[in-house]
N, C-alpha and C. Protein backbone atom coordinates (compact mmCIF):
# COMPACT_ATOMS: atom_id res chain seq x y z
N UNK A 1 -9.90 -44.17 0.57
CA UNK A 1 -9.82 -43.67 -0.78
C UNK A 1 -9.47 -42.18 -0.75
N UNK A 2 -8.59 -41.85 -1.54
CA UNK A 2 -7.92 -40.48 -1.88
C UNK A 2 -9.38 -39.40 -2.22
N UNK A 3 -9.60 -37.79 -1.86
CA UNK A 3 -10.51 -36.91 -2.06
C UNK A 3 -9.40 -36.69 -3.66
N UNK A 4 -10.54 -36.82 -4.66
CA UNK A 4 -10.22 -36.23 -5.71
C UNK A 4 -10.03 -35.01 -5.76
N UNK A 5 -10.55 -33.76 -5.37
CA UNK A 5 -10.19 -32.49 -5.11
C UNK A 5 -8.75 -32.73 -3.98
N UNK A 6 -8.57 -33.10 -3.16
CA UNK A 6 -7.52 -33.12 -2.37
C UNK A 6 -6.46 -32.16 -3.12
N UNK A 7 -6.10 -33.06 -4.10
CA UNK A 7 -4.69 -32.47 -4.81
C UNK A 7 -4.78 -31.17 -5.52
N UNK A 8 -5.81 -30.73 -5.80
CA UNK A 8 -6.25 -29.27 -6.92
C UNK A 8 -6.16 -28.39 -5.34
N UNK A 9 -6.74 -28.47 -4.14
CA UNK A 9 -6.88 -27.23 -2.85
C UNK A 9 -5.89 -27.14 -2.88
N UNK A 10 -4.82 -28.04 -2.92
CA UNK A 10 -3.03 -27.71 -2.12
C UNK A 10 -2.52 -27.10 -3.35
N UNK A 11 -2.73 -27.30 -4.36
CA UNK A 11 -1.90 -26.60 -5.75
C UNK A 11 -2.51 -25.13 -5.45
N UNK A 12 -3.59 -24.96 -5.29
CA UNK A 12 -4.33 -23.98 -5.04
C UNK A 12 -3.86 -22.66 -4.16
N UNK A 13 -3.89 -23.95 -2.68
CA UNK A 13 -3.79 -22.93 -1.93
C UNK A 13 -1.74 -22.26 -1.70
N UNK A 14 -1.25 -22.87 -2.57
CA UNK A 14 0.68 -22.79 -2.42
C UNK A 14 0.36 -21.51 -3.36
N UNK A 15 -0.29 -21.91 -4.41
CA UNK A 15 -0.66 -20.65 -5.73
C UNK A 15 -0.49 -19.23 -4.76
N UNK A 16 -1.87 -19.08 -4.61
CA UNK A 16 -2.46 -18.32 -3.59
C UNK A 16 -1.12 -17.74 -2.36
N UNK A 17 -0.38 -18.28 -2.00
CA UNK A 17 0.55 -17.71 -1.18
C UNK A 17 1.87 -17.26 -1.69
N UNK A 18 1.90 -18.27 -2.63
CA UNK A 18 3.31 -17.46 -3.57
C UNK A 18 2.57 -15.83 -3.94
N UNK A 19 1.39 -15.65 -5.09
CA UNK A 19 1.10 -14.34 -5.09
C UNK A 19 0.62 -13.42 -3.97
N UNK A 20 0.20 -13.91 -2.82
CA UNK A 20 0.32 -12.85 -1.86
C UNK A 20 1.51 -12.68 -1.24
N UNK A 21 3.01 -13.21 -1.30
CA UNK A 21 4.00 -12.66 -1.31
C UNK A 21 4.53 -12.06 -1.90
N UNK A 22 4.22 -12.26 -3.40
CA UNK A 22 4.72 -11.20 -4.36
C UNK A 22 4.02 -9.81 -4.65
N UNK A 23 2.67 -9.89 -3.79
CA UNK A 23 2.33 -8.58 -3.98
C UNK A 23 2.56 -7.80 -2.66
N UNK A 24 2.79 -8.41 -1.59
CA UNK A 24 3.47 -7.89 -0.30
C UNK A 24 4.64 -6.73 -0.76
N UNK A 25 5.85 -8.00 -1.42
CA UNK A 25 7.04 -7.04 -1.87
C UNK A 25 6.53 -5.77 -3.19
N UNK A 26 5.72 -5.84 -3.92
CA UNK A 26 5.54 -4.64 -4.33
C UNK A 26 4.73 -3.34 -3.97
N UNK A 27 3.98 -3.54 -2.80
CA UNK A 27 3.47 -2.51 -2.39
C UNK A 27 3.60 -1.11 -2.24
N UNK A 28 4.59 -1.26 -2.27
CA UNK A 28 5.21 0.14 -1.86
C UNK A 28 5.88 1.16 -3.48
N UNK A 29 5.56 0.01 -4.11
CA UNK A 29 5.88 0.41 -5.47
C UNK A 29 6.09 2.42 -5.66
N UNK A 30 6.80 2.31 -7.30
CA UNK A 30 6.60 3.59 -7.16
C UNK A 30 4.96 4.35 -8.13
N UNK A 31 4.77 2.73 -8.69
CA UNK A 31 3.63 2.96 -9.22
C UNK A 31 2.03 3.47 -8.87
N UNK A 32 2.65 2.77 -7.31
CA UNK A 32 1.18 2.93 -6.29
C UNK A 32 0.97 4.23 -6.07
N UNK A 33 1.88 4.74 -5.82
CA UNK A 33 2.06 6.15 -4.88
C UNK A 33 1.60 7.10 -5.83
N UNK A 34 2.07 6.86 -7.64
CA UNK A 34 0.88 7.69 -8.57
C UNK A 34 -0.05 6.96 -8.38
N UNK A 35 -0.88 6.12 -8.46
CA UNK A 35 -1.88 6.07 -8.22
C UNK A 35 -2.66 6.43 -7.41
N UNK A 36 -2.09 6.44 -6.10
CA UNK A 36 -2.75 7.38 -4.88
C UNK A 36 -3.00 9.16 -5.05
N UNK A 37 -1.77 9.50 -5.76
CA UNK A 37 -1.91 10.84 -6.20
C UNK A 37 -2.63 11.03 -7.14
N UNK A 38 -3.25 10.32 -8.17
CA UNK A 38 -3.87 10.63 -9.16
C UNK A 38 -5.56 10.72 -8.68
N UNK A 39 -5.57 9.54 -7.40
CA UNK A 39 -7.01 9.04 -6.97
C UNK A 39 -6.92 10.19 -6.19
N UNK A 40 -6.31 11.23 -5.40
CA UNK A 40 -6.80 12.47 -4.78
C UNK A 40 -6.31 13.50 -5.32
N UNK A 41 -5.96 13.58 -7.20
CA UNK A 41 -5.93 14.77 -7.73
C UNK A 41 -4.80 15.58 -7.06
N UNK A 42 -3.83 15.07 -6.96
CA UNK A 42 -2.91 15.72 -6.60
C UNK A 42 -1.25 16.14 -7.83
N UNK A 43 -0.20 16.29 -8.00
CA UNK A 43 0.77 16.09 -8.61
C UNK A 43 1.18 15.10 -8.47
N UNK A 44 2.05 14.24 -9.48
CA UNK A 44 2.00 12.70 -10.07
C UNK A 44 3.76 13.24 -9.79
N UNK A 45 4.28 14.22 -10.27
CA UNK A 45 5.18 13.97 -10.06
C UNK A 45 6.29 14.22 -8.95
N UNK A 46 7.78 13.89 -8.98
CA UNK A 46 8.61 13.50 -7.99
C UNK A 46 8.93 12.04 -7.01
N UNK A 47 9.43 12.24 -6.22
CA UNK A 47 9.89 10.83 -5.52
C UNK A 47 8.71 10.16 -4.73
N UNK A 48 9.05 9.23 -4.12
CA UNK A 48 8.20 8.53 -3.19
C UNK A 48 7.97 9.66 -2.04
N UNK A 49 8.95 9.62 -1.43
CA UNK A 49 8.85 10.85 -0.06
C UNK A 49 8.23 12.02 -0.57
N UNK A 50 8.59 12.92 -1.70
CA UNK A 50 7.45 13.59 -1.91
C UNK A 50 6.46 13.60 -1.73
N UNK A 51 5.59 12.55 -2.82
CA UNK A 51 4.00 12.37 -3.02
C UNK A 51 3.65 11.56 -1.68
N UNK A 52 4.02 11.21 -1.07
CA UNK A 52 4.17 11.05 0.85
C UNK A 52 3.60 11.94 1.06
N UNK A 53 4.70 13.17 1.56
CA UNK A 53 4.49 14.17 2.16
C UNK A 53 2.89 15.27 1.34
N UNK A 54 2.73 14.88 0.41
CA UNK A 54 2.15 15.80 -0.13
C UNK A 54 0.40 14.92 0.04
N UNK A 55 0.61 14.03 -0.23
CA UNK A 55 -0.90 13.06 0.53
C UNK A 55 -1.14 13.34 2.27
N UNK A 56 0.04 13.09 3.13
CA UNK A 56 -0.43 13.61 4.16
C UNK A 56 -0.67 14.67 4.89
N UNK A 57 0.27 15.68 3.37
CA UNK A 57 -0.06 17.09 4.33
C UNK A 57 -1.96 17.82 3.63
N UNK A 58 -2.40 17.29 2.61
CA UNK A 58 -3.03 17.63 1.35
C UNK A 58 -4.45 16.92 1.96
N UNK A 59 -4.26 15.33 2.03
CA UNK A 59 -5.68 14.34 2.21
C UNK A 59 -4.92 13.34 2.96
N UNK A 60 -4.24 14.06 4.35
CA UNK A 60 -4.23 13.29 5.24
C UNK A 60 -5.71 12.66 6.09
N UNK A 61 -6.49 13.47 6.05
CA UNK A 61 -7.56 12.82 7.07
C UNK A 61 -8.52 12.12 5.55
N UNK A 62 -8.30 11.84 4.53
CA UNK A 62 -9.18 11.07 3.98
C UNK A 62 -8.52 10.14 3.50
N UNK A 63 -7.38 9.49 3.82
CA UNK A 63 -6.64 8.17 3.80
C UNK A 63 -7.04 7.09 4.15
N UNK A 64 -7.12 6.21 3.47
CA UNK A 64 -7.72 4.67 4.04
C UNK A 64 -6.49 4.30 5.31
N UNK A 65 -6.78 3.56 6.04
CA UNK A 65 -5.64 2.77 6.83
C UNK A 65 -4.65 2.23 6.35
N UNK A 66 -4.91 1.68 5.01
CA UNK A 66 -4.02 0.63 3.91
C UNK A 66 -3.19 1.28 3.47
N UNK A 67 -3.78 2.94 2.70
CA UNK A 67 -3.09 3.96 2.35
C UNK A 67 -1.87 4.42 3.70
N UNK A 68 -2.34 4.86 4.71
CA UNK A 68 -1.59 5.67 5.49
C UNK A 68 -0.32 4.82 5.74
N UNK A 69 -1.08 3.30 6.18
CA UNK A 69 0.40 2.33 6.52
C UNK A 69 1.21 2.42 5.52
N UNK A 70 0.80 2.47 4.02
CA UNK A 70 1.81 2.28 3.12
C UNK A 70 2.95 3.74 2.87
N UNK A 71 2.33 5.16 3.16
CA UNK A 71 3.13 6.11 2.99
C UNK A 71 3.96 6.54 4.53
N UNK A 72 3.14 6.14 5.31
CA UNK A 72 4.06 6.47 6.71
C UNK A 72 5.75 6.25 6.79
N UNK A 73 6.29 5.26 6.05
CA UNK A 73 8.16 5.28 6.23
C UNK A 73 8.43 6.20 5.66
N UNK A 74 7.82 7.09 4.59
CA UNK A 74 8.49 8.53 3.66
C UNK A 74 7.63 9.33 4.13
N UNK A 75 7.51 9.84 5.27
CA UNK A 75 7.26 10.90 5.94
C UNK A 75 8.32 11.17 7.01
N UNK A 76 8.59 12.72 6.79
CA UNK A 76 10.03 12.75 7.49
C UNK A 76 9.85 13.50 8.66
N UNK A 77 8.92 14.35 8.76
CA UNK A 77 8.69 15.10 9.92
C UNK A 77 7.95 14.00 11.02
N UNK A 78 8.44 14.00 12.42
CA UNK A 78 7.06 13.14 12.95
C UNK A 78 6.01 13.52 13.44
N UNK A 79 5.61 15.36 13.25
CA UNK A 79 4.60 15.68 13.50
C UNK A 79 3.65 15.25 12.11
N UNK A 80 4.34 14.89 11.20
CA UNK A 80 3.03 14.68 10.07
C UNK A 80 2.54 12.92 10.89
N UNK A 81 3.34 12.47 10.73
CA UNK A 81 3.19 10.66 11.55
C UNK A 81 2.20 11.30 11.91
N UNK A 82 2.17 11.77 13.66
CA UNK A 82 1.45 11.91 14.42
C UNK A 82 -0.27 12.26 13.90
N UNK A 83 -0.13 13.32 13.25
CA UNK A 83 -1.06 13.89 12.51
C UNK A 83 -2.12 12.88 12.19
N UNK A 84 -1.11 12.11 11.24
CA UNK A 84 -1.52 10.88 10.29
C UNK A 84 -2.10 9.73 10.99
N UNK A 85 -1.71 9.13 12.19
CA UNK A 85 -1.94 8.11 13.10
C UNK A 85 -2.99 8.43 13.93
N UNK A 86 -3.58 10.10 14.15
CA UNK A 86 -3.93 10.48 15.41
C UNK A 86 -5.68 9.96 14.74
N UNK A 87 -6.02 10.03 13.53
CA UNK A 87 -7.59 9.55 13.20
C UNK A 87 -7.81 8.45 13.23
């Protein structure tokens, strides 16, 4: 005999992976990056690579891991990388 739940886990769990792909591709948003600047009081405005550079030169050592991975490609110097990777 068929698990009545059977069919609701698999709808479930396809759900569940379509939106963690779609929030994969927006991560990097340009929305996030104010938000990161706003959460350490910094200037909201300019480009991505900016508010980059200005989080890791500013509250580089109080970056989550999640944070740092996400601004590390718009950092242009690789002594900031380094900086950034070395905690």
């Amino acid at each position: 005999m068929r698990n009545k739940y059977f069919g609701r886990k698999t709808l479930k769990n396809k759900r569940m992976k379509q939106r963690g792909i779609q929030t994969l591709k927006k991560k990097d948003s340009f929305a996030n990056f104010i938000k990161l600047a706003k959460k350490y009081k910094l200037v909201q405005s300019g480009s991505k690579k900016q508010i980059a550079e200005r989080l890791s030169a500013l509250r580089g050592k109080y970056l989550s891991k999640t944070e740092k991975k996400l601004i590390l490609p718009y950092l242009s110097n690789n002594v900031n990388k380094k900086l950034l990777l070395k905690d």
